[in-house]
C-alpha atoms as a PDB file:
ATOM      1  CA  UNK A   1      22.062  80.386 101.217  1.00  0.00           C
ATOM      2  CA  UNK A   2      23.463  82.822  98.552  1.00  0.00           C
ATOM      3  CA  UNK A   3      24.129  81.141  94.889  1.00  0.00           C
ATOM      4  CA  UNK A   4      27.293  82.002  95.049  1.00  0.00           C
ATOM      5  CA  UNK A   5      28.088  79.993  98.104  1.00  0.00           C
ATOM      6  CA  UNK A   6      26.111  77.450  96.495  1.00  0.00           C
ATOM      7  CA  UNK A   7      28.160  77.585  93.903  1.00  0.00           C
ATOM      8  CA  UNK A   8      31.860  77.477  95.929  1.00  0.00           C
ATOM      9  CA  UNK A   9      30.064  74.365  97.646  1.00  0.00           C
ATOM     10  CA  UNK A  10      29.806  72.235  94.513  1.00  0.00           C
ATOM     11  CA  UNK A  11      32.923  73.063  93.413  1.00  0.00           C
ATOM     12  CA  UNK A  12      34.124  71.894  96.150  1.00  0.00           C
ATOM     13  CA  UNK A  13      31.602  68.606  96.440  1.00  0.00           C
ATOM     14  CA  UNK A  14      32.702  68.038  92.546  1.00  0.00           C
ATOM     15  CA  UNK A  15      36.185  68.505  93.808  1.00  0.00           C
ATOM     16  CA  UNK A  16      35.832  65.528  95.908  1.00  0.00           C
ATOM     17  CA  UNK A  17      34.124  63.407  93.784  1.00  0.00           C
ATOM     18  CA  UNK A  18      37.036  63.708  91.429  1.00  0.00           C
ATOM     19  CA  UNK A  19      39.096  62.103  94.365  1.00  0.00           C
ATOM     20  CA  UNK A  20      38.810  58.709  93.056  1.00  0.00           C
ATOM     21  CA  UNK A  21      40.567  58.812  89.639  1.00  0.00           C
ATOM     22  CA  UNK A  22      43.469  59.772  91.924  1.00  0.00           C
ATOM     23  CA  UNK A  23      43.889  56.795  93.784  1.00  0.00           C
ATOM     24  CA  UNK A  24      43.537  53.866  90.903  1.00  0.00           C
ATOM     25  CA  UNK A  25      41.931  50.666  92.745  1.00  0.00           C
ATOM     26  CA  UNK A  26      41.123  52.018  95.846  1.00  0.00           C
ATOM     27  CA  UNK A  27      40.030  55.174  94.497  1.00  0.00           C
ATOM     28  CA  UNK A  28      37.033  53.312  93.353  1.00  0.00           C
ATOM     29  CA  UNK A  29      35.689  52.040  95.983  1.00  0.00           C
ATOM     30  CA  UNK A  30      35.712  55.129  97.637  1.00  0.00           C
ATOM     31  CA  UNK A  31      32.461  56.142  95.843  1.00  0.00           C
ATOM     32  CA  UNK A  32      30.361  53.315  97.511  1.00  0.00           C
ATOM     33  CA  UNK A  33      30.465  56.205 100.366  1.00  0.00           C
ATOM     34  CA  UNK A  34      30.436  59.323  98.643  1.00  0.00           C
ATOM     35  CA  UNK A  35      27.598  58.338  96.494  1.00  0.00           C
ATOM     36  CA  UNK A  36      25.257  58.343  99.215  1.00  0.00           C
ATOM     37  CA  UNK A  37      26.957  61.049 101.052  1.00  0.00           C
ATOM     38  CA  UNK A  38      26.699  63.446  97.580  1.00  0.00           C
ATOM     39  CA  UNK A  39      23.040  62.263  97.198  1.00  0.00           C
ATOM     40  CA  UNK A  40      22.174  63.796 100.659  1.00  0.00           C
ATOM     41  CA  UNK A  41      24.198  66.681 100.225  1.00  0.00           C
ATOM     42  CA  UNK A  42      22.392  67.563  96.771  1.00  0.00           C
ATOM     43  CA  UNK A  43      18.984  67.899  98.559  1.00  0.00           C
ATOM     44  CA  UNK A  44      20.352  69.894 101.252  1.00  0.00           C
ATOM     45  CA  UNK A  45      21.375  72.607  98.520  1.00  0.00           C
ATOM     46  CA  UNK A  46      18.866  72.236  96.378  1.00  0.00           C
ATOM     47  CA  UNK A  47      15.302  71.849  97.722  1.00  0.00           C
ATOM     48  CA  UNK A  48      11.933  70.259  96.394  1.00  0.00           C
ATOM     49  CA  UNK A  49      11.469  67.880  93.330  1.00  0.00           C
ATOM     50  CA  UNK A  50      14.004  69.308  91.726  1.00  0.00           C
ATOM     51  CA  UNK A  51      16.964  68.313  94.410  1.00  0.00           C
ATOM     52  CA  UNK A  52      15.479  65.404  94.450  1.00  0.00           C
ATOM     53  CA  UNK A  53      16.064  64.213  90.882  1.00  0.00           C
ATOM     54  CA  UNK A  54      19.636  66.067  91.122  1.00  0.00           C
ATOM     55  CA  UNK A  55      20.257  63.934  94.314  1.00  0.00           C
ATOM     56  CA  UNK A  56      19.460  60.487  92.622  1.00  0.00           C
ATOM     57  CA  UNK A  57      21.307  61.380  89.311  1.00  0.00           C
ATOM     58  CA  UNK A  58      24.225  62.246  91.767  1.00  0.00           C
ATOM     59  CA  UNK A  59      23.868  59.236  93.732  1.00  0.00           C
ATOM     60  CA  UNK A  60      23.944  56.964  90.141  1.00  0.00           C
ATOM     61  CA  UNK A  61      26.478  58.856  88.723  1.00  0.00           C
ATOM     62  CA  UNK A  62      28.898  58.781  91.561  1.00  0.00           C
ATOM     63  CA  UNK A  63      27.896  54.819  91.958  1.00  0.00           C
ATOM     64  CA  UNK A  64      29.006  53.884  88.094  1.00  0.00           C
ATOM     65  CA  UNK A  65      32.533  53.321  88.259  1.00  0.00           C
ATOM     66  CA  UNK A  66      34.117  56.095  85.791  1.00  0.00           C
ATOM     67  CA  UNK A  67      31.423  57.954  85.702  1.00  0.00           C
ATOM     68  CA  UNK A  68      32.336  60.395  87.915  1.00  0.00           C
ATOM     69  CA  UNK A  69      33.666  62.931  85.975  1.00  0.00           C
ATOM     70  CA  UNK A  70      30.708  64.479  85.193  1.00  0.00           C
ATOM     71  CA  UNK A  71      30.618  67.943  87.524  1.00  0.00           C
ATOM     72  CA  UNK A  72      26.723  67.582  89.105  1.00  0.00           C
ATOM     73  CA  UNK A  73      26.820  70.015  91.704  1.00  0.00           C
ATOM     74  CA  UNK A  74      28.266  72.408  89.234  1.00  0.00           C
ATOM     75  CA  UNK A  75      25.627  71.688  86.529  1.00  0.00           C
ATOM     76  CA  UNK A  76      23.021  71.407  89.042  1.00  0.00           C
ATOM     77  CA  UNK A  77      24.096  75.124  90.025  1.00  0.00           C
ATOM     78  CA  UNK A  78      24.002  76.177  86.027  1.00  0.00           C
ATOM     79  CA  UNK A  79      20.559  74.683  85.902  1.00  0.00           C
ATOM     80  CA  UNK A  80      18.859  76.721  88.790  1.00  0.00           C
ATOM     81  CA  UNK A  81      20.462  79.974  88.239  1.00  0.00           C
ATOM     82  CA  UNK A  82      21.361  80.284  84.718  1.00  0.00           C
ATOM     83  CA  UNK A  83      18.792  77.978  82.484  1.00  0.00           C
ATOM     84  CA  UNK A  84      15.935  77.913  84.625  1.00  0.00           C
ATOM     85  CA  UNK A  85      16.495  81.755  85.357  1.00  0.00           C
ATOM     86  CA  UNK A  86      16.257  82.731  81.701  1.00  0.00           C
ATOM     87  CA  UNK A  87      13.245  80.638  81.289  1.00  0.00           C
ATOM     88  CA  UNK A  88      11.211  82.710  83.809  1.00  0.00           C
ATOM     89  CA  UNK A  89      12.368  85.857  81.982  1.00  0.00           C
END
């Protein structure tokens, strides 16, 4: 998959996580299924050890009510092709 798609794909993912502040009450419990949902979806992206950690900071950080407004896909895309990029230069 091309970083750039990877990239349009957690904007999008971050996108929806962002759903629940937009529906106060219900909006909440909403992330009882995306947390699991974005947890899978972050080790489909990003593969090995790596995806793994991103995938159970995801899960946690979707799970914790108001926590959610961190973008993880997003940083998780800064992370493998910006930061960890530079550090193999």
């Amino acid at each position: 998959m091309k970083k750039y798609h990877k990239l349009l794909l957690g904007l999008l993912f971050d996108a929806a996580g962002f759903v629940s502040f937009l529906i106060p009450g219900i909006g909440e419990f909403s992330d009882i299924i995306w947390a699991p949902v974005s947890a899978w979806l972050m080790t489909k992206l990003y593969r090995g050890k790596t995806g793994k950690i991103a995938a159970a900071v995801t899960f946690v950080e979707e799970a914790l009510p108001f926590a959610d407004v961190l973008p993880s896909f997003t940083l998780m895309w800064l992370y493998t092709y910006v930061i960890k990029t530079k550090k193999n230069n």
